[in-house]
C-alpha atoms as a PDB file:
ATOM      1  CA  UNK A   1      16.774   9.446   2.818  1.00  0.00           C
ATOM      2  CA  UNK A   2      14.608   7.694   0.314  1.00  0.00           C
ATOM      3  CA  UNK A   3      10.900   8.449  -0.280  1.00  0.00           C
ATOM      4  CA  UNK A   4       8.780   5.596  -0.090  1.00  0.00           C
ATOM      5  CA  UNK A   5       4.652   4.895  -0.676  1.00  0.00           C
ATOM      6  CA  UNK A   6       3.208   2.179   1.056  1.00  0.00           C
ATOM      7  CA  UNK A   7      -0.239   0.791   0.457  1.00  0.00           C
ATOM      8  CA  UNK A   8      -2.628  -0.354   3.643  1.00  0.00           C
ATOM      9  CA  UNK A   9      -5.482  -3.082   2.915  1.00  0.00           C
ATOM     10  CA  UNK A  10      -7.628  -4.547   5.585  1.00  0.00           C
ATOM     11  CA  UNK A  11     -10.925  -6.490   5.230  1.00  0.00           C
ATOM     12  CA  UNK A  12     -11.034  -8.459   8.579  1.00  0.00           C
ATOM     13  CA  UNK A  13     -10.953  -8.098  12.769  1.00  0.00           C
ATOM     14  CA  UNK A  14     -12.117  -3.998  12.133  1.00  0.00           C
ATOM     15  CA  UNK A  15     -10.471  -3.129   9.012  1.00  0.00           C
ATOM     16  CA  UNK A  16     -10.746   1.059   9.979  1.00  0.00           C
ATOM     17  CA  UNK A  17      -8.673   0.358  13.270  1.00  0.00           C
ATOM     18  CA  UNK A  18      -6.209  -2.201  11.135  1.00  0.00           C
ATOM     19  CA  UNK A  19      -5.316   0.653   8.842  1.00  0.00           C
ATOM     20  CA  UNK A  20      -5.425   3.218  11.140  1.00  0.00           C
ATOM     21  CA  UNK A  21      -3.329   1.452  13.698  1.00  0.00           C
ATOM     22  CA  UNK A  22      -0.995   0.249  10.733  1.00  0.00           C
ATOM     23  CA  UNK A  23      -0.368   3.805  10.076  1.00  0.00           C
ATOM     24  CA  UNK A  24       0.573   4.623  13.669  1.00  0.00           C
ATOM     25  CA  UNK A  25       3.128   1.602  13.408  1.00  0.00           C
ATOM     26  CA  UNK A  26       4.667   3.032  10.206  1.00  0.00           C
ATOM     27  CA  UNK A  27       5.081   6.419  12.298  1.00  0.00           C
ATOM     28  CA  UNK A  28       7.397   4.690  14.443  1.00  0.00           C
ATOM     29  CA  UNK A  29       9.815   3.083  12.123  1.00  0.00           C
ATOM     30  CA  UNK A  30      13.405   3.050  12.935  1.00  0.00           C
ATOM     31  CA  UNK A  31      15.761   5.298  11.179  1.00  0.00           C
ATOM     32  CA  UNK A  32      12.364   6.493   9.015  1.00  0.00           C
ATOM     33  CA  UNK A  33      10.778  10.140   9.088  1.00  0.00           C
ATOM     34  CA  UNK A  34       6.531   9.594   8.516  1.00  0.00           C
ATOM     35  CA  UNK A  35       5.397  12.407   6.104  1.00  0.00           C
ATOM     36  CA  UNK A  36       2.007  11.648   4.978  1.00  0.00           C
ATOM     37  CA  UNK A  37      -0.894   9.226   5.001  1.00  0.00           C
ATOM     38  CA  UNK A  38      -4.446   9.784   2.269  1.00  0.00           C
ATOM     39  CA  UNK A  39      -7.634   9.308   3.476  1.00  0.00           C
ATOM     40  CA  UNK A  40      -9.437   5.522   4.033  1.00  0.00           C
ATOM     41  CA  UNK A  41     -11.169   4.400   1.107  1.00  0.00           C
ATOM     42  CA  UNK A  42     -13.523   1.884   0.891  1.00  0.00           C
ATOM     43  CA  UNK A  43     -12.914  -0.799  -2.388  1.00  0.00           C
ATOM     44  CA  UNK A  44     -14.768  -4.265  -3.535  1.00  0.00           C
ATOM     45  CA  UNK A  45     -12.024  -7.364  -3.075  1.00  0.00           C
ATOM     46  CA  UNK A  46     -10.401  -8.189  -5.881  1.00  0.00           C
ATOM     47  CA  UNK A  47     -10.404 -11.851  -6.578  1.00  0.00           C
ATOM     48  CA  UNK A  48     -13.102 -13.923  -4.460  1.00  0.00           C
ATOM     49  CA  UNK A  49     -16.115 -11.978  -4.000  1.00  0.00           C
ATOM     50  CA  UNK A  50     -17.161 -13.465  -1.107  1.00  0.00           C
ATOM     51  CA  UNK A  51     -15.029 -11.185   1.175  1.00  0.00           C
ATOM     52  CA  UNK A  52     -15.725  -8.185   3.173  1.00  0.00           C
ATOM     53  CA  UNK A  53     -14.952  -5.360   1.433  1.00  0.00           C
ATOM     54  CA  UNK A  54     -11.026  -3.506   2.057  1.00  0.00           C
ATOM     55  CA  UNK A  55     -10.229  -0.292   3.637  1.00  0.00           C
ATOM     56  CA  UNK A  56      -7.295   0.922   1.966  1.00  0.00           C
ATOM     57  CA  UNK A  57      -4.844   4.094   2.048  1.00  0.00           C
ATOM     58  CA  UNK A  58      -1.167   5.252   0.999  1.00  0.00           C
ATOM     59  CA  UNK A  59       1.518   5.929   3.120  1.00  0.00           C
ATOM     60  CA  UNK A  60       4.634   8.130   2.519  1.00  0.00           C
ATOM     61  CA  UNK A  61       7.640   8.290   4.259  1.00  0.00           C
ATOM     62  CA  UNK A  62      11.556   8.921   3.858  1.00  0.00           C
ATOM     63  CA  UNK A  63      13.561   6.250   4.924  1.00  0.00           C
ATOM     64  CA  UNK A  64      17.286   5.160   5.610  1.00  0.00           C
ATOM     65  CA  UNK A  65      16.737   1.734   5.244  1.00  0.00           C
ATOM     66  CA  UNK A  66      17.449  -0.701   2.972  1.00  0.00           C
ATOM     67  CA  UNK A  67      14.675  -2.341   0.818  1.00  0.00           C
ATOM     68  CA  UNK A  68      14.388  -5.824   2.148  1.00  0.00           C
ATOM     69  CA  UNK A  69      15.127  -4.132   5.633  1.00  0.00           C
ATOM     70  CA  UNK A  70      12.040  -2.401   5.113  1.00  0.00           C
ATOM     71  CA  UNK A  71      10.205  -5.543   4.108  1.00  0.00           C
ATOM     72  CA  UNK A  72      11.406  -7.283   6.909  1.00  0.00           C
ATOM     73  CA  UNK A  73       9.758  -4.707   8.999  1.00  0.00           C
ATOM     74  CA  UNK A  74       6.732  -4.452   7.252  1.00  0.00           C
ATOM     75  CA  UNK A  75       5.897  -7.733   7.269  1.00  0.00           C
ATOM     76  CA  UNK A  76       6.605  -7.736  10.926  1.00  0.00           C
ATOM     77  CA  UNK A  77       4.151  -5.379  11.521  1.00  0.00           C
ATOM     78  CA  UNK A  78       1.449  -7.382   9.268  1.00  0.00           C
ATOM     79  CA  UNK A  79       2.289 -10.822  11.618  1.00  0.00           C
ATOM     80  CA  UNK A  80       1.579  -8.003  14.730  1.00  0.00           C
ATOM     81  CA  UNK A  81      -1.562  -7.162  13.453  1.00  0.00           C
ATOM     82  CA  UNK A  82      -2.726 -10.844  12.678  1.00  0.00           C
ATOM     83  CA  UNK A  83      -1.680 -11.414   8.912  1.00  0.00           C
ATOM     84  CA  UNK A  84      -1.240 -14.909   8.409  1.00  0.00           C
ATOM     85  CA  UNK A  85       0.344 -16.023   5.491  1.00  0.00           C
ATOM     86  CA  UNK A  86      -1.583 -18.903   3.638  1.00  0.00           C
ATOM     87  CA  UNK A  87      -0.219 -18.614   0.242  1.00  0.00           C
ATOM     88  CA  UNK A  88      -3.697 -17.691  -0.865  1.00  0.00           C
ATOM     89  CA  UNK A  89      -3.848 -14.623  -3.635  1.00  0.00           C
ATOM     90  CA  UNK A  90      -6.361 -11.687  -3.189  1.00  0.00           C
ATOM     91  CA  UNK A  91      -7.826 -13.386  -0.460  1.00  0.00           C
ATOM     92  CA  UNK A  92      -9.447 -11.910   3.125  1.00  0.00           C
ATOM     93  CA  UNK A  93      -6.723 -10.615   5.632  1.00  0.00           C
ATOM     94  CA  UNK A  94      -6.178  -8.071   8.917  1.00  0.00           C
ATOM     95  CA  UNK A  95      -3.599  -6.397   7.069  1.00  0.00           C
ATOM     96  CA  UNK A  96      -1.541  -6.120   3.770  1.00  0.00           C
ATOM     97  CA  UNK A  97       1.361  -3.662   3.595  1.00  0.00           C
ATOM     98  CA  UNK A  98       2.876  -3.537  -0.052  1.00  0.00           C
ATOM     99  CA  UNK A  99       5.978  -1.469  -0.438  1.00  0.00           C
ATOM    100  CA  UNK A 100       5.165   0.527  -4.316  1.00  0.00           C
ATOM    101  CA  UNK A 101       8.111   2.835  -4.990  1.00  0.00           C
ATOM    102  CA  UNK A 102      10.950   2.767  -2.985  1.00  0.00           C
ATOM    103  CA  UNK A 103      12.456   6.216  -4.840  1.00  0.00           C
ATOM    104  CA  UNK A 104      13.243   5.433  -8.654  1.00  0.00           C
ATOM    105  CA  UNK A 105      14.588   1.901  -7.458  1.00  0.00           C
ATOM    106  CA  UNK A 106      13.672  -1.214 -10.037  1.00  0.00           C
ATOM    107  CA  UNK A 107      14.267  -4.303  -7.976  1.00  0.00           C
ATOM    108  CA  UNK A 108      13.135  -7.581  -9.219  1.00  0.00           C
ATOM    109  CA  UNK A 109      14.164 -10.364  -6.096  1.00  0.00           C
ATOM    110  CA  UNK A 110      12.366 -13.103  -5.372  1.00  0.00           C
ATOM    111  CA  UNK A 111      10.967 -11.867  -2.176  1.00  0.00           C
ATOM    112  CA  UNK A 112      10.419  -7.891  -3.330  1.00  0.00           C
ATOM    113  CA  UNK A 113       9.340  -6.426  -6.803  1.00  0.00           C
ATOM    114  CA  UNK A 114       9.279  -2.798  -7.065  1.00  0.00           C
ATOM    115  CA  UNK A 115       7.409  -1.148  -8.775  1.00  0.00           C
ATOM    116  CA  UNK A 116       4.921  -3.116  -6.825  1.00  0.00           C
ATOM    117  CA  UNK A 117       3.980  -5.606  -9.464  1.00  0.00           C
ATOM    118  CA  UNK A 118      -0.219  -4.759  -9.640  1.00  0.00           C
ATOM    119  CA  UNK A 119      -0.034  -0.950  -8.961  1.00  0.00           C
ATOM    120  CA  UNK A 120      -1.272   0.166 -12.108  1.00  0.00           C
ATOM    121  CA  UNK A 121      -3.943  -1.066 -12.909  1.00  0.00           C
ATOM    122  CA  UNK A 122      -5.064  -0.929  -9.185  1.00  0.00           C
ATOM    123  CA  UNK A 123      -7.807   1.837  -8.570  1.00  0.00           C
ATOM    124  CA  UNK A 124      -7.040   1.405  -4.606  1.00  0.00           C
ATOM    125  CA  UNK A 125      -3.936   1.474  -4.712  1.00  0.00           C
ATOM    126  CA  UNK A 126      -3.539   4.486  -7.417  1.00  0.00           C
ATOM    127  CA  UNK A 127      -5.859   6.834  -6.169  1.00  0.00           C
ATOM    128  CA  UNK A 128      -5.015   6.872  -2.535  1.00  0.00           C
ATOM    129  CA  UNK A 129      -1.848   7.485  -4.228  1.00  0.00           C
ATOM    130  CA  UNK A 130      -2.873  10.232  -6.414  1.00  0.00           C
ATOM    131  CA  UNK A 131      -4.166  12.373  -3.215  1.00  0.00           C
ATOM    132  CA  UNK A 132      -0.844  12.463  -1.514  1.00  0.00           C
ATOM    133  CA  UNK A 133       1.371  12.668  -4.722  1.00  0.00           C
ATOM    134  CA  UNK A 134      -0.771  14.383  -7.906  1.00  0.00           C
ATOM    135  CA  UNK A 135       2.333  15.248  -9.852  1.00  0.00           C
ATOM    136  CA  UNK A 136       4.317  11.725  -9.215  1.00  0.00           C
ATOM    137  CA  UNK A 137       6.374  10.338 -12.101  1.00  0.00           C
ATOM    138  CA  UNK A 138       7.179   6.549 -11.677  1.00  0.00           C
ATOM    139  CA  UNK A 139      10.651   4.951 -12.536  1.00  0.00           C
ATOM    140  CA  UNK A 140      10.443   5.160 -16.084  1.00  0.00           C
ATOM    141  CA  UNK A 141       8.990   8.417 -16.400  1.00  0.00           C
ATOM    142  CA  UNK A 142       5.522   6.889 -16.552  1.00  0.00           C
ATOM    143  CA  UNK A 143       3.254   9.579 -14.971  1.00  0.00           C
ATOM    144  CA  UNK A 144       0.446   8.767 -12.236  1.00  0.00           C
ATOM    145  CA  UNK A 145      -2.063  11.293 -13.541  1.00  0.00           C
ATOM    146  CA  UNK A 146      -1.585   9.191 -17.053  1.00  0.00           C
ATOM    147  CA  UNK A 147      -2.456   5.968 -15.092  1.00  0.00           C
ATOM    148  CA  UNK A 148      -5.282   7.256 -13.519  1.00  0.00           C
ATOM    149  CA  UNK A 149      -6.981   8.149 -16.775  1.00  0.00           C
ATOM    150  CA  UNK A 150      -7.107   4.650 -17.626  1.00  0.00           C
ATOM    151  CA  UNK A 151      -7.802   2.793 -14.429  1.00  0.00           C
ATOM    152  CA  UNK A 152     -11.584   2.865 -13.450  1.00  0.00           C
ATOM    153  CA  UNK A 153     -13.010   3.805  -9.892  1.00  0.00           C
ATOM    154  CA  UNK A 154     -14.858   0.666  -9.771  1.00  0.00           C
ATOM    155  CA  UNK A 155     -16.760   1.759  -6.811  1.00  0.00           C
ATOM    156  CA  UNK A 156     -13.892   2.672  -4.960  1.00  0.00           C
ATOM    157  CA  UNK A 157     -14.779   5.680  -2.249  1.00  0.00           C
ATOM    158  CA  UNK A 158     -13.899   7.625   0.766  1.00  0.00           C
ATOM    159  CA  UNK A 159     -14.454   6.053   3.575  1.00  0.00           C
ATOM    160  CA  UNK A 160     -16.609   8.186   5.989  1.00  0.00           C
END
């Protein structure tokens, strides 16, 4: 078994419920044991600005499945949940699962890059991260408390 992080963002069709039910959909994953999720947190869009704002959260698990097996099934779940795929960067969707460590694996394919390519310099992505995993060391040795001292909240909060 393999411990993986996922990131959740939603910002359209009830972005609390997207996330939430995204969660409940990574609970079920074949051959995959669900061991944590951090709290929603609210964040400004990156990119366009004239978006809702995301609710976003981290996801562990421990898996038996391959990488791109994993993709395949995230991005299954994303298509279940409304995500359509317009080739547009950083712009509004129902749901956005990104696949961040998949244990101390480096892949660089042309459909999967992991490390996830933005995580760190991404306050949404790092501090939901942070509250599951304080003490995690990335592949390379690069720790995440060392990332968070240079990555600002930029408004970034708990959702209540």
């Amino acid at each position: 078994m393999i411990t993986v992080y996922i990131a959740i963002g939603s910002n359209l069709n009830d972005p609390v419920n997207q996330t939430k039910n995204a969660i409940e959909a990574l609970k079920n994953l074949t051959k995959t044991q669900f061991l944590q999720a951090s709290s929603l947190y609210s964040s400004a869009p990156m990119g366009p600005q004239d978006q809702p704002d995301y609710i976003n959260a981290v996801v562990e698990i421990q898996t038996e499945l391959t990488p791109i097996e994993l993709l395949n099934l995230t991005q299954a779940i994303e298509l279940e949940h409304g995500r359509v795929r317009k080739g547009e960067r950083w712009g509004p969707r129902t749901l956005d699962l990104d696949i961040l460590l998949y244990g101390n694996d480096v892949i660089h394919s042309e459909r999967l890059v992991i490390p996830h390519y933005g995580m760190h310099e991404r306050e949404f992505v790092l501090y939901p991260l942070a509250e599951i995993a304080p003490n995690l060391k990335l592949p390379g040795g690069i720790e995440l408390s060392n990332l968070l001292l240079k990555v600002d909240k930029n408004g970034l909060s708990v959702w209540q």
